[in-house]
Protein backbone atom coordinates (compact mmCIF):
# COMPACT_ATOMS: atom_id res chain seq x y z
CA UNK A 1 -8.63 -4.55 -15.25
CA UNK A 2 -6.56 -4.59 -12.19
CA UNK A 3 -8.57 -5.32 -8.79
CA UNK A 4 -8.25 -4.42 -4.92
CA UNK A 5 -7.40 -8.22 -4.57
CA UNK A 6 -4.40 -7.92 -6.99
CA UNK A 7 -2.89 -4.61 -5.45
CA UNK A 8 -3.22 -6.75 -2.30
CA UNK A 9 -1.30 -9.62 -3.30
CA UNK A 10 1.55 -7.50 -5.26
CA UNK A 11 2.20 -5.53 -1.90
CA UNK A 12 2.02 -8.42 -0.08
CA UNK A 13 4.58 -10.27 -1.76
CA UNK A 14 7.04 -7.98 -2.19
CA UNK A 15 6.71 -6.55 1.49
CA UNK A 16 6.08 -8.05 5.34
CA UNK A 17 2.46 -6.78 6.11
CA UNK A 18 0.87 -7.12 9.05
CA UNK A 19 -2.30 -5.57 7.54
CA UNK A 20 -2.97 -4.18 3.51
CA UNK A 21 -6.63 -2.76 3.26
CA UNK A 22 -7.20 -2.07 -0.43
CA UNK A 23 -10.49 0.07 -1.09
CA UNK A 24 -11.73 1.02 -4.47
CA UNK A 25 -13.76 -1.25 -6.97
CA UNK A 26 -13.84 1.04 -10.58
CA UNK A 27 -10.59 -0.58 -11.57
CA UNK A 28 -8.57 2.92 -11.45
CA UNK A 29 -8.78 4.64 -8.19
CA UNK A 30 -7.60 3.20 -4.76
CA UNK A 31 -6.87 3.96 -1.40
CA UNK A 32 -4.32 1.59 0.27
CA UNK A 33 -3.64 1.47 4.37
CA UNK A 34 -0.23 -0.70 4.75
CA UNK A 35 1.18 -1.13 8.01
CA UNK A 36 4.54 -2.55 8.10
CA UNK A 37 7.47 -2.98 10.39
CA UNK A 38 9.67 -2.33 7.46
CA UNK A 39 8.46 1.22 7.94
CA UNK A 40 10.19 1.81 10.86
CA UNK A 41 12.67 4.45 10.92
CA UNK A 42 11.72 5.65 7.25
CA UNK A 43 10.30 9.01 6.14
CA UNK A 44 6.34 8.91 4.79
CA UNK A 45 8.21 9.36 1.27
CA UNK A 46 10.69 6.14 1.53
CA UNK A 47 7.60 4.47 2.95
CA UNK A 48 5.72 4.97 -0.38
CA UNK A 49 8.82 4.53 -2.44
CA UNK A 50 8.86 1.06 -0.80
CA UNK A 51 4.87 0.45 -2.09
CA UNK A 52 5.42 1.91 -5.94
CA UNK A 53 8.38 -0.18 -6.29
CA UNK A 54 5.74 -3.37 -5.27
CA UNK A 55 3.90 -2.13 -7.75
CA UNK A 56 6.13 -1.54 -10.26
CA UNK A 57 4.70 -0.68 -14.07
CA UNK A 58 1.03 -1.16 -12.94
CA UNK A 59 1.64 2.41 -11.55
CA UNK A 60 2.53 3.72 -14.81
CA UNK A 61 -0.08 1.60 -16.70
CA UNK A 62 -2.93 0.05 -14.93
CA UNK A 63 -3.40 1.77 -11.62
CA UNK A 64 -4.37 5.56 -12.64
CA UNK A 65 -4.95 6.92 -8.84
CA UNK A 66 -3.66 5.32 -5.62
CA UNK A 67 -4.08 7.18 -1.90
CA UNK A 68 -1.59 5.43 0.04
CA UNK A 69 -1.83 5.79 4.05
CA UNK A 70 1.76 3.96 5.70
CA UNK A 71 2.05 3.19 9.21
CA UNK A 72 4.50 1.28 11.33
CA UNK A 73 2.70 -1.58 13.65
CA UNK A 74 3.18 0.72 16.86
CA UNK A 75 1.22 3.66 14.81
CA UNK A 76 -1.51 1.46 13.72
CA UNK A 77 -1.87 0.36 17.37
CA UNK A 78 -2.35 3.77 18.74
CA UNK A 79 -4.64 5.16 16.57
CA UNK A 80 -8.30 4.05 15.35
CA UNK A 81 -9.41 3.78 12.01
């Protein structure tokens, strides 16, 4: 069963973070916040693109829901969450 942890690290290493929060413990259903400078300049839908292709097959196999919340560094800044 996959874990908030592993999402973590699989984003991580396929993309400069400078925060992943992973929530979401029942092994199916998560809700991700990434910010990333490699956001910049990207529609919401390239930004996701960019986090199912970290992913890869665990979208299609072990991950059955994922909420995913993008934001550049200068977004995160200016808001509170």
């Amino acid at each position: 069963m996959i874990t908030s942890e592993d999402i973590k690290s699989y984003i991580e290493a396929a993309l400069l973070c400078e925060l992943v929060r992973i929530e979401g413990d029942d092994g199916h259903h998560f809700n991700a916040t990434i910010v990333s400078a490699e956001f910049r300049g990207q529609s919401t839908v390239q930004q996701h693109q960019l986090v199912y292709r970290a992913l890869g097959d665990k979208m299609k196999q072990e991950i059955h829901a994922l909420s995913i919340k993008t934001l550049t560094p200068e977004q995160w800044l200016g808001k509170n969450f």
